[in-house]
Every structure is written in C-alpha cells, then in structure tokens.
Protein backbone atom coordinates (compact mmCIF):
# COMPACT_ATOMS: atom_id res chain seq x y z
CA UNK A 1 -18.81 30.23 9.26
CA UNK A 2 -17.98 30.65 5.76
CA UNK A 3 -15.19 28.70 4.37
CA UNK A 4 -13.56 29.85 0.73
CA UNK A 5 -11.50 26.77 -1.04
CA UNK A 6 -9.51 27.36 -4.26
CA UNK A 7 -10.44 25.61 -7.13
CA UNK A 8 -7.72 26.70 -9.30
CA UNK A 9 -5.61 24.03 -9.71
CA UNK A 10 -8.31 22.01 -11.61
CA UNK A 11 -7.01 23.97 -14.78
CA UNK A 12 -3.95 21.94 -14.06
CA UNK A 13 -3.72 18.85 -17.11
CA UNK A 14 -3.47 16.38 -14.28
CA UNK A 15 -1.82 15.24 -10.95
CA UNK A 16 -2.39 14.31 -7.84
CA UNK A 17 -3.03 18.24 -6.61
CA UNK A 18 -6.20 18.42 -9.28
CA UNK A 19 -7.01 14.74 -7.73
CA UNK A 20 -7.51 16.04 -4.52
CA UNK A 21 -9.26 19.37 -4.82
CA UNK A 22 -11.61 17.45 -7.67
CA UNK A 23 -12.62 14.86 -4.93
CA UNK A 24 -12.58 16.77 -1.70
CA UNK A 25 -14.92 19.58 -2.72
CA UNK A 26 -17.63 17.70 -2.66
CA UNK A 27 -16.34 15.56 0.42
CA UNK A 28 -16.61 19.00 1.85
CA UNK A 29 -19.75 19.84 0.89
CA UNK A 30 -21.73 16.74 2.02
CA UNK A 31 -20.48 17.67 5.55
CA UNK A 32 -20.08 21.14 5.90
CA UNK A 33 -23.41 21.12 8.33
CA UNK A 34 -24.55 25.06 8.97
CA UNK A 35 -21.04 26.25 7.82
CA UNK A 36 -21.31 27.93 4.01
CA UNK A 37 -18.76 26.84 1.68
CA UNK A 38 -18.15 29.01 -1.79
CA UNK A 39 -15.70 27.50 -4.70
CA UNK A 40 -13.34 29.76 -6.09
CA UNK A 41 -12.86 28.70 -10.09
CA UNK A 42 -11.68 30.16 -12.83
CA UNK A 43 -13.19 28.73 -15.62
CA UNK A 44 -16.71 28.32 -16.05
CA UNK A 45 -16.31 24.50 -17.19
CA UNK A 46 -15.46 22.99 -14.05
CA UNK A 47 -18.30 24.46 -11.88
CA UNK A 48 -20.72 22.42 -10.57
CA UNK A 49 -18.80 19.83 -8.99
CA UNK A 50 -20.74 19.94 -5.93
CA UNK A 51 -23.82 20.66 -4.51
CA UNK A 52 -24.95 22.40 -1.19
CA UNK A 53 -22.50 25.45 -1.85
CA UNK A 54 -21.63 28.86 -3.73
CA UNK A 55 -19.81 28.43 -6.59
CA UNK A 56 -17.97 31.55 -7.47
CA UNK A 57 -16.30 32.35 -10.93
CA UNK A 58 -13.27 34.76 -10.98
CA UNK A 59 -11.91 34.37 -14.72
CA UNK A 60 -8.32 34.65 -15.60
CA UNK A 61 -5.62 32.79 -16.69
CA UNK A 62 -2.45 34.02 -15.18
CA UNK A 63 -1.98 31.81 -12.32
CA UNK A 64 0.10 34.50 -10.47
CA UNK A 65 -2.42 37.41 -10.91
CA UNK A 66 -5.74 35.29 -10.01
CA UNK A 67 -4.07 33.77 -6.64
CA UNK A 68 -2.38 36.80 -5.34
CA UNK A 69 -4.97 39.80 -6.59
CA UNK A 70 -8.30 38.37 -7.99
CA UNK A 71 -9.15 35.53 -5.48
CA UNK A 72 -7.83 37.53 -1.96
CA UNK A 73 -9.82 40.46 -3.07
CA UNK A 74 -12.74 38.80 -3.70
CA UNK A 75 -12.22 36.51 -0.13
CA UNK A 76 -12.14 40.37 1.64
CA UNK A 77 -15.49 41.58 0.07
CA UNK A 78 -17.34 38.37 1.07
CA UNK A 79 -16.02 38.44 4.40
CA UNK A 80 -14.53 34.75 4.55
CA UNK A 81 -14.08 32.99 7.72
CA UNK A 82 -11.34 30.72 6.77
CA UNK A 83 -9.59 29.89 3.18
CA UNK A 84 -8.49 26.45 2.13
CA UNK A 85 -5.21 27.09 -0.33
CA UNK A 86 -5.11 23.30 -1.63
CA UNK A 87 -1.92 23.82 -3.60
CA UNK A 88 1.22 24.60 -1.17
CA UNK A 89 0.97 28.31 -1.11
CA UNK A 90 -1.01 30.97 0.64
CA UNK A 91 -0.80 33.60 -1.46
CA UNK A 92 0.77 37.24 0.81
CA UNK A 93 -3.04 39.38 0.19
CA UNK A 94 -4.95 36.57 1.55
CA UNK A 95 -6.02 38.10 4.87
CA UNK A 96 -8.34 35.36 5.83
CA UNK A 97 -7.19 32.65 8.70
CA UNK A 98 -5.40 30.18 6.12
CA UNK A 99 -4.78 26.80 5.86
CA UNK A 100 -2.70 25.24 3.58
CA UNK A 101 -2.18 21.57 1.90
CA UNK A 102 1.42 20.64 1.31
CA UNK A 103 1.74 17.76 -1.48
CA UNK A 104 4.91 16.89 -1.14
CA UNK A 105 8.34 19.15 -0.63
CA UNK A 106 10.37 17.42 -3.87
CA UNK A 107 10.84 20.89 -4.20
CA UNK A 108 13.42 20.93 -1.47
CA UNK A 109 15.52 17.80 -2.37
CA UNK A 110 18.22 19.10 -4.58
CA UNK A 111 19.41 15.11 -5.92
CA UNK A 112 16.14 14.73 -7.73
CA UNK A 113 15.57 17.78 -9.99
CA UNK A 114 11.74 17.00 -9.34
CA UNK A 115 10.39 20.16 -11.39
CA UNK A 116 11.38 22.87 -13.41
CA UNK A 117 13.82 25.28 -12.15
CA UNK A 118 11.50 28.29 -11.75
CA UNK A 119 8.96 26.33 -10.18
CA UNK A 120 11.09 24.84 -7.67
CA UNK A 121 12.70 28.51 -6.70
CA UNK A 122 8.70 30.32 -6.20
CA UNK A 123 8.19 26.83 -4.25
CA UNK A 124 11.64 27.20 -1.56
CA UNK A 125 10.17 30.90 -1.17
CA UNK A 126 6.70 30.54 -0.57
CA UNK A 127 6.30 27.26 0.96
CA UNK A 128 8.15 28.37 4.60
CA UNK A 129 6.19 31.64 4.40
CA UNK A 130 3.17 30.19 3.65
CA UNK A 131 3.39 27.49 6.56
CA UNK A 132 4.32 30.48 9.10
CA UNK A 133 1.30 32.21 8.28
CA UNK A 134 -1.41 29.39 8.00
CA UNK A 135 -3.79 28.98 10.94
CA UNK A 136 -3.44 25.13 10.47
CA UNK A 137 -1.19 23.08 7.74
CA UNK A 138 -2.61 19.56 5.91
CA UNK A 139 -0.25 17.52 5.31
CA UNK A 140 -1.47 14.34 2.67
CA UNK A 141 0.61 12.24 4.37
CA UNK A 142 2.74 11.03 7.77
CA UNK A 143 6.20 11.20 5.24
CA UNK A 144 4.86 14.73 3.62
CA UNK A 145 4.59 16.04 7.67
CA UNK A 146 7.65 14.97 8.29
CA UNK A 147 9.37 16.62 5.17
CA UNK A 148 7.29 19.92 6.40
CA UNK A 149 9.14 19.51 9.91
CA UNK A 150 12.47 19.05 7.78
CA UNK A 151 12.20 21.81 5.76
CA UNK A 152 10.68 24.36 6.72
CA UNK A 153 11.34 24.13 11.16
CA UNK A 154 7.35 24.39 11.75
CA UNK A 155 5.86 23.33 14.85
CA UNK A 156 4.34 19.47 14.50
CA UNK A 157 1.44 20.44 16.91
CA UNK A 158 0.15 22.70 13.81
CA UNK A 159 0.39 20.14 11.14
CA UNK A 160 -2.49 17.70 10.52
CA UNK A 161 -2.48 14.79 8.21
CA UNK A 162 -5.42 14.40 5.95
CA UNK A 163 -4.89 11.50 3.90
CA UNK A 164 -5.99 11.52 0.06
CA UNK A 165 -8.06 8.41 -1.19
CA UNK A 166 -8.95 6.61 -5.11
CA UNK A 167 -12.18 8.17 -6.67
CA UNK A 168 -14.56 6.05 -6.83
CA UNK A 169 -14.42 6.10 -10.42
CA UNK A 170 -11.92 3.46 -9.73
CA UNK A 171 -13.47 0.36 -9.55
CA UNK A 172 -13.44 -3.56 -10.73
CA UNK A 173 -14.36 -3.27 -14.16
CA UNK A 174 -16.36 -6.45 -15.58
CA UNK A 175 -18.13 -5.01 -18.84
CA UNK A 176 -16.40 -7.19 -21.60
CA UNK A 177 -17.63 -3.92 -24.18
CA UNK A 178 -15.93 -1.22 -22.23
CA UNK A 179 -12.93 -3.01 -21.88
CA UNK A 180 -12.67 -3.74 -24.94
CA UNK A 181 -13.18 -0.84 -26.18
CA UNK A 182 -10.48 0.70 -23.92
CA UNK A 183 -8.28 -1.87 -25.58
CA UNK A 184 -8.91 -1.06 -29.17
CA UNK A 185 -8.79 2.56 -28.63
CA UNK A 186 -5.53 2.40 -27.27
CA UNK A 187 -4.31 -0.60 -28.89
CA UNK A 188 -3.35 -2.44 -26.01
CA UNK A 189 -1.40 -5.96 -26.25
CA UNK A 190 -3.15 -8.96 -24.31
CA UNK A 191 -1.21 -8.95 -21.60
CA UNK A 192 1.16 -5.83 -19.61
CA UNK A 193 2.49 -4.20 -16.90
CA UNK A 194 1.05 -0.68 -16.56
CA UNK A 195 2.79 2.66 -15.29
CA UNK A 196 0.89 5.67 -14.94
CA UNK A 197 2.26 9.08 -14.71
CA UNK A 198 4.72 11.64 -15.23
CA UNK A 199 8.04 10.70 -17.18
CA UNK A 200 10.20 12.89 -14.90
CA UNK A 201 13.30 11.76 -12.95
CA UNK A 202 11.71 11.26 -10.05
CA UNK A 203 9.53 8.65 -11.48
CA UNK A 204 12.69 6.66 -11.66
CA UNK A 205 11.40 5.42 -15.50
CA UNK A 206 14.80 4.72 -16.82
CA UNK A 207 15.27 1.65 -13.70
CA UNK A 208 12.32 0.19 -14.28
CA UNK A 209 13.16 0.37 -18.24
CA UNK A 210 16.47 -1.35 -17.82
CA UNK A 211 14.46 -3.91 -15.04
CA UNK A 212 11.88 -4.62 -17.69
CA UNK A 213 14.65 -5.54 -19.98
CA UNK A 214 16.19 -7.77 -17.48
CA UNK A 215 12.80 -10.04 -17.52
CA UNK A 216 11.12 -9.20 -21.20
CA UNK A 217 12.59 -12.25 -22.56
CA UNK A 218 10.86 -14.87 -19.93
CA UNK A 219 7.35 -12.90 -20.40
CA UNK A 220 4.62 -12.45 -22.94
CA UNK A 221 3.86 -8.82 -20.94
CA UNK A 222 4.34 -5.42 -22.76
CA UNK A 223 5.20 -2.27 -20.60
CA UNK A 224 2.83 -0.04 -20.92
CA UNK A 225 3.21 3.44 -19.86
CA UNK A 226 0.96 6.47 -19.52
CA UNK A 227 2.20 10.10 -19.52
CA UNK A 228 2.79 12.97 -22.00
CA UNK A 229 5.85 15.59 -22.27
CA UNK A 230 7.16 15.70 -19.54
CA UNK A 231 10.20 17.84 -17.21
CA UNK A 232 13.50 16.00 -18.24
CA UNK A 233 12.23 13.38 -19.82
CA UNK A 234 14.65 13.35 -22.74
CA UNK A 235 16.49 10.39 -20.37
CA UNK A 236 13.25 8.61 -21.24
CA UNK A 237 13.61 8.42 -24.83
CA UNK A 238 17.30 7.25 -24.64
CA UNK A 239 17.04 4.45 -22.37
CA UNK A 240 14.29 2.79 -25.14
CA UNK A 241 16.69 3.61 -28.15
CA UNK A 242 19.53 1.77 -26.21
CA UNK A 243 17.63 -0.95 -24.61
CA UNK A 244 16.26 -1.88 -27.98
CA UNK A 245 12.81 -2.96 -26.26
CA UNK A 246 11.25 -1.71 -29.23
CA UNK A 247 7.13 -2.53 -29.56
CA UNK A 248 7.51 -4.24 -25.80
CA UNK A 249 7.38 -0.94 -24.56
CA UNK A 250 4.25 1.14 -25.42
CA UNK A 251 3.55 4.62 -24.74
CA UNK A 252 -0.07 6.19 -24.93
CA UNK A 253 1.00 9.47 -23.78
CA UNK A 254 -2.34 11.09 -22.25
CA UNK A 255 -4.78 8.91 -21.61
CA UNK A 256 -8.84 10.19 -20.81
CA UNK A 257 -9.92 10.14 -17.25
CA UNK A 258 -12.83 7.87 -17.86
CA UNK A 259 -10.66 5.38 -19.35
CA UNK A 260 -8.27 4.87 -16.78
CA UNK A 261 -10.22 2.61 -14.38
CA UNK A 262 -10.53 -0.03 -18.00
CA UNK A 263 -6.75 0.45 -18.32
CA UNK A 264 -6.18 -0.71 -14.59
CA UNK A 265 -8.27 -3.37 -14.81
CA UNK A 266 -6.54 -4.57 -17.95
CA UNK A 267 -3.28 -4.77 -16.81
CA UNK A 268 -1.63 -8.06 -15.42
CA UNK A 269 0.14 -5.87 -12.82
CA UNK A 270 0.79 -2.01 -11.88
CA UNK A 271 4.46 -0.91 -11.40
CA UNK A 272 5.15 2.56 -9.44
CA UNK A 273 8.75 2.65 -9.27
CA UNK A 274 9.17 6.20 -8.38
CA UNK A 275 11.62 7.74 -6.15
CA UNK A 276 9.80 10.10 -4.29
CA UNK A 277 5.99 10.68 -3.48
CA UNK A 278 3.78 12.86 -0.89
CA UNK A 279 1.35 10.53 -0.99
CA UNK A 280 1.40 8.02 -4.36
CA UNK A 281 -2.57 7.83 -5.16
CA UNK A 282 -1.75 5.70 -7.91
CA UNK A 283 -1.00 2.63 -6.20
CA UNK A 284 -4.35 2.75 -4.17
CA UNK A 285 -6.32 3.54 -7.75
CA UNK A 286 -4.28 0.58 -8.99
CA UNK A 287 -5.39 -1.47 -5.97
CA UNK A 288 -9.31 -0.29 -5.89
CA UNK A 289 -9.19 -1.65 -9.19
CA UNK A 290 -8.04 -5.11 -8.55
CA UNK A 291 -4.33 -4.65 -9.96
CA UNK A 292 -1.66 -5.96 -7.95
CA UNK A 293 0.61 -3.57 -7.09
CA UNK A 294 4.61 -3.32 -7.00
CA UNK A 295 5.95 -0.38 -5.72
CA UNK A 296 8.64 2.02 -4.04
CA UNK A 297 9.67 1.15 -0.36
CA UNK A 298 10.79 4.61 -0.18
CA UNK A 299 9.11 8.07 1.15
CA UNK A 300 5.23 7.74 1.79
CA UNK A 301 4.68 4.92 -0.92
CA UNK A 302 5.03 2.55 1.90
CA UNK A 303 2.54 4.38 4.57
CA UNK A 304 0.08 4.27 1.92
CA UNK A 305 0.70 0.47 0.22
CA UNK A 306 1.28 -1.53 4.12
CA UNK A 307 1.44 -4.68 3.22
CA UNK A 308 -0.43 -5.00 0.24
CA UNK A 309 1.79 -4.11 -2.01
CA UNK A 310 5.13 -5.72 -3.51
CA UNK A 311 8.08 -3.26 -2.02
CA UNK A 312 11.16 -2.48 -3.59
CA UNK A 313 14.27 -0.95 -3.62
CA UNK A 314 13.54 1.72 -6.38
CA UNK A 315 17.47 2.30 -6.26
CA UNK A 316 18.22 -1.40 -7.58
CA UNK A 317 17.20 -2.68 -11.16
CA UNK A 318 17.31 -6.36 -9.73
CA UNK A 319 14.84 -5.68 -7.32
CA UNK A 320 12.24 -4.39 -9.43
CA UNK A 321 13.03 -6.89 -11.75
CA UNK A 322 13.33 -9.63 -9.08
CA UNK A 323 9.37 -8.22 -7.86
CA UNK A 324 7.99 -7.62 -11.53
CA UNK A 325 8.89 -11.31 -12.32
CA UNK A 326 7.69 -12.60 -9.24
CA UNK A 327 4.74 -11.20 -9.38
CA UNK A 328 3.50 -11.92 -12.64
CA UNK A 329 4.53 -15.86 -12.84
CA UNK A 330 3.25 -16.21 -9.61
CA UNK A 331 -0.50 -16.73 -9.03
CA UNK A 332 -0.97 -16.84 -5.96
CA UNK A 333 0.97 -13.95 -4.56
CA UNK A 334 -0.88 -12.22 -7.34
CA UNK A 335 -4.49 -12.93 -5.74
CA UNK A 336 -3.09 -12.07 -2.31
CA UNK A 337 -2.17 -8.69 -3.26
CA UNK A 338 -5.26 -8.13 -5.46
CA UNK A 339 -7.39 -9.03 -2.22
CA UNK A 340 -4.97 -7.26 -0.04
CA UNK A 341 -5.27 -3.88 -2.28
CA UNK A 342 -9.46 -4.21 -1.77
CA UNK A 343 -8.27 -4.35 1.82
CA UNK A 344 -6.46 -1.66 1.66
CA UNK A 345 -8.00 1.30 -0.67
CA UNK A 346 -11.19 1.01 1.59
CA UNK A 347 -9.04 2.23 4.44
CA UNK A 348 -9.00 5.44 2.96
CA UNK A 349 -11.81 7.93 1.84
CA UNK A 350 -11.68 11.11 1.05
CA UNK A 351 -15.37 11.95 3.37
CA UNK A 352 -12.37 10.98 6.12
CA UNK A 353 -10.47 13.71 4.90
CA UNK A 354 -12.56 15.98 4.61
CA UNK A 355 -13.96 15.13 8.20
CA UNK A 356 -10.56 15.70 9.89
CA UNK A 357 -10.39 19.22 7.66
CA UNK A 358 -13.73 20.72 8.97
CA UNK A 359 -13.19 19.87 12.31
CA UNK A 360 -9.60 21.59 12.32
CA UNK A 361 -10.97 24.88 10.71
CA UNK A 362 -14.24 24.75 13.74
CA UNK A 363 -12.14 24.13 16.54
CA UNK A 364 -9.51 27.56 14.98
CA UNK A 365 -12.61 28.88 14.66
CA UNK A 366 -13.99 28.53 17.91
CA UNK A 367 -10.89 29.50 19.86
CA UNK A 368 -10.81 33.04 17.96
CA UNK A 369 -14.50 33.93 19.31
C-alpha cells in the first residue's frame, strides 16, 4: 500500500500541528512494515526527516494552491493508496481514501476569538466537509473527539484518537554549560515561572498576569514568557502597563527549538493557564523535563495532565494564584509532581500513535479489496 502524508505544515513558525507532523513522520516510518510511505514537502530544507521512505518535493508557497492543486495532482499520478491530511482539512481534489487529524475545533467556539477571522471562516467550511469525506478521522485527543461529535454531527464509530506525545528532545537537562548558556543568552533571572506559547486570548495571559501580581510580592520568581506577535494580543501589552510588574515579567518572544528543553529545566515551575486546548503538549514537554506543572482543569488539559499536574480554574485569578504560590513555597508537592510528570509523559509516545494510525489505514484498506 502506499500511503502519501502532508508535510506542509512544517513551514508553519511553530505549534502544536508542526509538533506533530515533525514527530510522527518518522514514528511512521519505523513501522510502516511492506507499506511505502512518500512525504509531501514543500521546501527542500525540511526533507530528510526520516528514513525508510520517498521524500517528495512539490515547491510553492501559496498554501491554498499547493494543498488543493499541486499535492492532489501529484497523489493521482503516483497512484496513492491512502493520504494522511495532518492539518484539519482534506483538500476537495484529493481523490485518494483520506484521513484527516483534527487539532482542536477553537474554530467553532464563538466566546474565544481563538484565530483570525478569515482563518476561522475557511476552518467552519472545510472542517464538516472534510470529516464527511475522510475514510477515517484522528482525533489528538478524547476532548478534541468529542468537540468533532459537537460540531460537526459525525459518526463516533469513525473517529479514532491518536494521542500526541513530548519529543524526546525534551529531557532532564544536567550540563551546568548548556544551561548556562541558555541563561545568558536569554538573560534569564535565577529563579521563574515559565509560560510557553502563543499570546492569544485563548491562552488566558491577562489572568495569569493579574494572578502573578497577586503573589509577586511574597516571591523572588520572575514570569517568564515565551511567544512572539501574536492574534489579539494587544490585551497582552495592557495588562503589564497597568499591573506595573515591570522587569518581573520577561518576555523572550521566539525562543530556538534546541533551547527549549534548557529553558524547562530552568524554570522553578511551568504555568499553562489557557482556556482551551486539543491536546496541550506543553504541559507533558514541561513534565518530561522535570518541571512541575500547573495547569487548566478545562477541555483536554486535564485528559492529558491526570493527576500530575496542579489543576485550576483558568476562569479565577485566585486559583491560579492560590496554585502558583502553592506550588513554588512548597517542596514537597513540588517533587511529587516533578516525579508524577516522569510518570506521566512516558505514558505517551508518539511510535503509539503512529501504531494506532497504520493499523486504521490497513484495516480501510483491507475492507476495500
């Protein structure tokens, strides 16, 4: 059988869609077995991300015109048994049997103004269409299904969750040099809370500003926070000017793949506040890396923390004050979560994924001979 997956969305500056086609290629190709897998990119400088396959270039920039003309035509003339669309949308020339991983459907909630207004239109089209017409549907997560169900009326029997899982890259980090340096680079205080991520609403920064206010006085920890320009994030920007938290907040804007495991490790304790995730592979990075973790008790944050995270109400500044607090003055809370999150993050792996993939596309495959 040949199997097509769309590499596309590796052109995208980051995310947790670029995450999981990055990781699950070559997931894929360690177990593909007799099946052939070929890699659809556009850009020469991500090929090569795994072995065992055919890597196939199709250059062009316009997203549009390289998912809906340049990559179905070329699926038709290599006569492709099944095409993996890893980014919500099966695209109307694909011809192939289909199968398509939903993120998350923020798209859909109309309280959160989760992306830009365009985006969120193309996604309340396509999405529904694109479900009807995939052989199977991956969904990255119990909550994400269930938001599929919601939205979009498709049957449960055809949706399959495939959880995501933490690179490896993320890891305990003990080299004294390359933390360090990580430090310096960024110019890091000796001691903070770390956020990593987008600055939109959804991300809920402005409550965890006005909780870190609540608590800065009875710390020595800076907020750090990760994340360039983002959708709405003007709300951002105010909260700091009023709060007057000036240099106890710090923000490094984009911040280099390879040095996010250091900044992890660095940090006294990781705070994902957000108020709506498909899956939230930040908090099991955070956790691979030895960080405790506090956290959202809403959507799938909770499905993929258990009990090895701090919850919270996301909704209530005294709660994720309450849990920051609590969790830094505390030390032994603090270890249980840190051993907890080990716990946890090896629960998930993306060969898993990957697994429960293949054997969905063979068994479609099997029932159309």
């Amino acid at each position: 059988m040949k199997i097509a997956f769309s590499a596309r969305g590796l052109s995208l500056p980051g995310g947790g869609p670029r995450e999981f086609i990055k990781c699950l290629i070559p997931a894929i190709a360690r177990q593909k077995g007799r099946d052939e897998l070929y890699v659809f990119y556009n850009r020469q400088e991500f090929m090569g991300l795994a072995e065992n396959c055919h890597e196939v270039l199709i250059k062009g920039e316009n997203r549009l015109w390289w998912d809906f003309v340049l990559f179905p035509r070329t699926l038709t003339r290599l006569k492709i048994d099944a095409a993996i669309l890893p980014k919500n949308v099966i695209p109307a020339a694909v011809h192939s049997p289909a199968y398509v991983v939903i993120h998350d459907l923020a798209y859909f909630d109309r309280n959160l103004s989760a992306y830009p207004f365009f985006d969120t239109i193309y996604m309340r089209v396509m999405v529904p269409r694109s479900v009807r017409r995939a052989t199977a549907v991956f969904a990255v997560s119990q909550h994400t299904k269930n938001d599929i169900v919601r939205y979009t009326k498709c049957d449960p029997e055809k949706i399959v969750v495939t959880y995501e899982a933490a690179d490896l890259i993320y890891r305990p980090v003990d080299d004294t040099v390359t933390l360090n340096k990580v430090k310096q680079k960024y110019r890091l205080p000796d001691s903070f809370v770390l956020y990593t991520g987008s600055l939109s609403p959804r991300k809920n920064l402005v409550r965890l500003l006005e909780a870190f206010h609540m608590i800065h006085q009875s710390i020595p920890h800076d907020l750090v926070l990760t994340g360039s320009i983002s959708w709405k994030d003007a709300p951002v920007c105010q909260t700091l000017r009023r709060l007057r938290l000036g240099s106890r907040v710090k923000q490094l804007g984009y911040v280099s793949y390879e040095d996010m495991p250091a900044l992890y490790n660095l940090a006294s304790a990781y705070v994902y506040p957000s108020l709506y995730e498909g899956f939230g592979l930040p908090v099991l990075e955070a956790m691979q890396c030895g960080c405790p973790v506090v956290a959202s008790n809403t959507t799938s944050i909770p499905e993929v923390a258990g009990q090895a995270a701090l919850l919270v109400d996301p909704l209530n500044v005294d709660s994720i004050a309450g849990a920051l607090l609590r969790v830094l003055t505390d030390k032994a809370l603090r270890d249980r979560l840190v051993s907890s999150g080990f716990d946890r993050a090896n629960m998930f792996s993306w060969d898993a994924c990957a697994k429960t993939m293949l054997n969905t596309i063979r068994e479609s495959y099997d029932r159309r001979k």
